[in-house]
Protein backbone atom coordinates (compact mmCIF):
# COMPACT_ATOMS: atom_id res chain seq x y z
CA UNK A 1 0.00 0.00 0.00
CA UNK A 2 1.42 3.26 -0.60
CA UNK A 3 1.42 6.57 0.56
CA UNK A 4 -1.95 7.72 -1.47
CA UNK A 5 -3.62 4.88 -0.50
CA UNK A 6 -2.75 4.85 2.94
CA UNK A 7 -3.78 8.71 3.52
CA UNK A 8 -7.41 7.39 1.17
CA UNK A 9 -7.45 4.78 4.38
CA UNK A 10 -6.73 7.02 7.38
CA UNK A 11 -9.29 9.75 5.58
CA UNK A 12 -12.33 6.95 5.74
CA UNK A 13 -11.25 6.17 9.44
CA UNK A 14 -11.05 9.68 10.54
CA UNK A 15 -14.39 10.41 8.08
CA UNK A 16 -16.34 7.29 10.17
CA UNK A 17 -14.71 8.52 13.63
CA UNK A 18 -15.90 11.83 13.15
CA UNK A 19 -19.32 10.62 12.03
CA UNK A 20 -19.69 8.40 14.90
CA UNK A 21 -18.42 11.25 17.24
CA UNK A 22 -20.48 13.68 15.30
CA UNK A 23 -23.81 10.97 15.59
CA UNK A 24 -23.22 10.09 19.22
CA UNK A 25 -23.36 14.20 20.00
CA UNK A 26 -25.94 14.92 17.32
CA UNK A 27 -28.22 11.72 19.47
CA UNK A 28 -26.88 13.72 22.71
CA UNK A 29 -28.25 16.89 21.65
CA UNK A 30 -31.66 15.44 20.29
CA UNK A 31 -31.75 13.45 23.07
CA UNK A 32 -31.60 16.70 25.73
CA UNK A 33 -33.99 18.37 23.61
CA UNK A 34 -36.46 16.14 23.06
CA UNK A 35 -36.81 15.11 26.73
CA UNK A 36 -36.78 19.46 27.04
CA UNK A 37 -39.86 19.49 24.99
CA UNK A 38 -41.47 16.41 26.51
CA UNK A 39 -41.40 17.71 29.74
CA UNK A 40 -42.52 21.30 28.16
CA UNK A 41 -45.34 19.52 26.59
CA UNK A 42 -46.07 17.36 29.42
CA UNK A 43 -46.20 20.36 32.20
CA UNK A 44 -48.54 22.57 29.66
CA UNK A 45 -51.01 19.47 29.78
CA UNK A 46 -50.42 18.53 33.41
CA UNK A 47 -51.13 22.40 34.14
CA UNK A 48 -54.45 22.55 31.49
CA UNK A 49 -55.63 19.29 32.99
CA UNK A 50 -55.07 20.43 36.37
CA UNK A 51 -56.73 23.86 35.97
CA UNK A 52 -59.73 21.95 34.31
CA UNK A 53 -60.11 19.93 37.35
CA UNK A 54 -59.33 23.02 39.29
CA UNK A 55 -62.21 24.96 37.72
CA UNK A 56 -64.76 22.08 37.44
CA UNK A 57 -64.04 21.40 41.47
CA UNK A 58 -64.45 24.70 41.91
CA UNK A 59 -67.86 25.07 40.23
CA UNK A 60 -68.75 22.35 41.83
CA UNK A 61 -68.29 23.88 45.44
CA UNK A 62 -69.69 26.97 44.64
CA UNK A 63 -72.91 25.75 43.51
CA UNK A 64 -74.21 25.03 46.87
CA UNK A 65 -72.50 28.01 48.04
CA UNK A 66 -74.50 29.95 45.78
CA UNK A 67 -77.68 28.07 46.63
CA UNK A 68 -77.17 28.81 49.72
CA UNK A 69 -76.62 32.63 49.29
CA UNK A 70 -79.93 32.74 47.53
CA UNK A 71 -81.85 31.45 50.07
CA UNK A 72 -80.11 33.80 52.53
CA UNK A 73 -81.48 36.58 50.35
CA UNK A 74 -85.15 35.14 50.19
CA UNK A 75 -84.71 34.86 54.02
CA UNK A 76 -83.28 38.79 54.26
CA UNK A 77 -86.18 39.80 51.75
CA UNK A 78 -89.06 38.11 53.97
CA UNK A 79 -87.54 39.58 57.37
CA UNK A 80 -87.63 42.80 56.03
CA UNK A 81 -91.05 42.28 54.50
CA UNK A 82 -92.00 40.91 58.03
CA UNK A 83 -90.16 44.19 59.69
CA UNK A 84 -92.02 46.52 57.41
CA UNK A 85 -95.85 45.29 57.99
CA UNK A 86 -95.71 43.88 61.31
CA UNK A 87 -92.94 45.10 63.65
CA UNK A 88 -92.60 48.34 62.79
CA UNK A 89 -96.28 49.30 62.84
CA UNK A 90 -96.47 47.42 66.52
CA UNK A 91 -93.57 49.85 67.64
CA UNK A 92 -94.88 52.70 66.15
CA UNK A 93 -98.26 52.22 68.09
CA UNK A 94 -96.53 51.27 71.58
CA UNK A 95 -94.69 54.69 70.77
CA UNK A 96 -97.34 56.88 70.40
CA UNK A 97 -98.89 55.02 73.60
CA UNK A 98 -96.16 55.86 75.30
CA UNK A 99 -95.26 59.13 74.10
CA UNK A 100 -99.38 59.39 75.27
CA UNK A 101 -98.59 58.42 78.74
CA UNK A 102 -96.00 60.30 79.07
CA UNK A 103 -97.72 63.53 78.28
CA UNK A 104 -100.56 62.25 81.05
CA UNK A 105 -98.21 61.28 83.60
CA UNK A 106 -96.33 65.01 83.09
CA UNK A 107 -99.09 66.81 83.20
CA UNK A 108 -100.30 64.31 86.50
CA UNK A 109 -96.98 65.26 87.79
CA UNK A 110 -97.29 69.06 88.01
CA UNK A 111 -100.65 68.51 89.11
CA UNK A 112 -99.35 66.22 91.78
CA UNK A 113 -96.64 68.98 93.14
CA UNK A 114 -99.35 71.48 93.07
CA UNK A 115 -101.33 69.52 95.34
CA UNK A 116 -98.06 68.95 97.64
CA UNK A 117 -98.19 72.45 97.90
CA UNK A 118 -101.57 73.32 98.21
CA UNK A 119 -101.43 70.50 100.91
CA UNK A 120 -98.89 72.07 103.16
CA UNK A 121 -100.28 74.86 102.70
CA UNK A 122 -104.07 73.86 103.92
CA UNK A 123 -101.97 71.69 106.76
CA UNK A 124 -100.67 75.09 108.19
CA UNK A 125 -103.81 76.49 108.09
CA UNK A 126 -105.45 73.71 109.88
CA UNK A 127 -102.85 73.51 112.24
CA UNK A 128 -103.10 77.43 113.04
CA UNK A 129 -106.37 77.08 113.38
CA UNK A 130 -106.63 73.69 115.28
CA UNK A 131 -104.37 75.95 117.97
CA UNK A 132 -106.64 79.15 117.94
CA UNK A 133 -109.31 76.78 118.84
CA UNK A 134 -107.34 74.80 121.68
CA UNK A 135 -107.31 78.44 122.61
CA UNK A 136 -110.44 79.71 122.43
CA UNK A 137 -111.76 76.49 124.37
CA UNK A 138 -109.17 76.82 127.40
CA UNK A 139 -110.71 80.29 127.64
């Protein structure tokens, strides 16, 4: 073998030794970058499936929760239905039967003090004149 045909040989070697090399990096790379992408793909479907499940739990639980919302409402509406036509009319009347006896009892008030003092008064003059008589009889 000569020269030519030797350098011809060790060109193929080196040509399959850097195409091995060249394959076994090239699989590396395609390797790291598909798995990449997998796990890309695989965490955008993980997070869409889990936000589906998310968002049908969650409409789930709030149904009830919004039943029971509307029945608080129907319950708020009919106490302040009840509040409007029944309670507040009651207290409206005790008021003014109150406010009633409270203007009677005032006015029975001053009258009472002017009888406290129209009593005294009468009491001095019956005692004055309970004396003049003790009086009068000793005479």
């Amino acid at each position: 073998m000569n020269n030519a045909e030797l350098l011809v040989e060790i060109e193929k070697l080196l040509d399959r030794k850097l195409e091995e090399k060249l394959d076994q990096q090239l699989e590396v790379k395609l390797e790291e970058k598909l798995d990449r992408m997998l796990d890309e793909k695989l965490d955008e479907k993980l997070d869409k499936k889990l936000d589906e499940k998310l968002d049908a739990k969650f409409k789930e639980e709030l149904g009830p929760i919004r039943q029971d919302i509307q029945e608080l409402k129907t319950a708020v509406q009919h106490t302040n239905m009840r509040l409007d036509v029944d309670v507040v009319p009651r207290l409206q009347t005790i008021e003014s039967c109150y406010l009633d006896t409270y203007e009677r009892y005032k006015d029975g008030a001053e009258d009472i003090e002017n009888l406290k003092g129209d009593m005294e008064l009468v009491k001095g003059i019956l005692q004055e004149h309970s004396r003049e008589l003790q009086r009068m009889s000793a005479r």
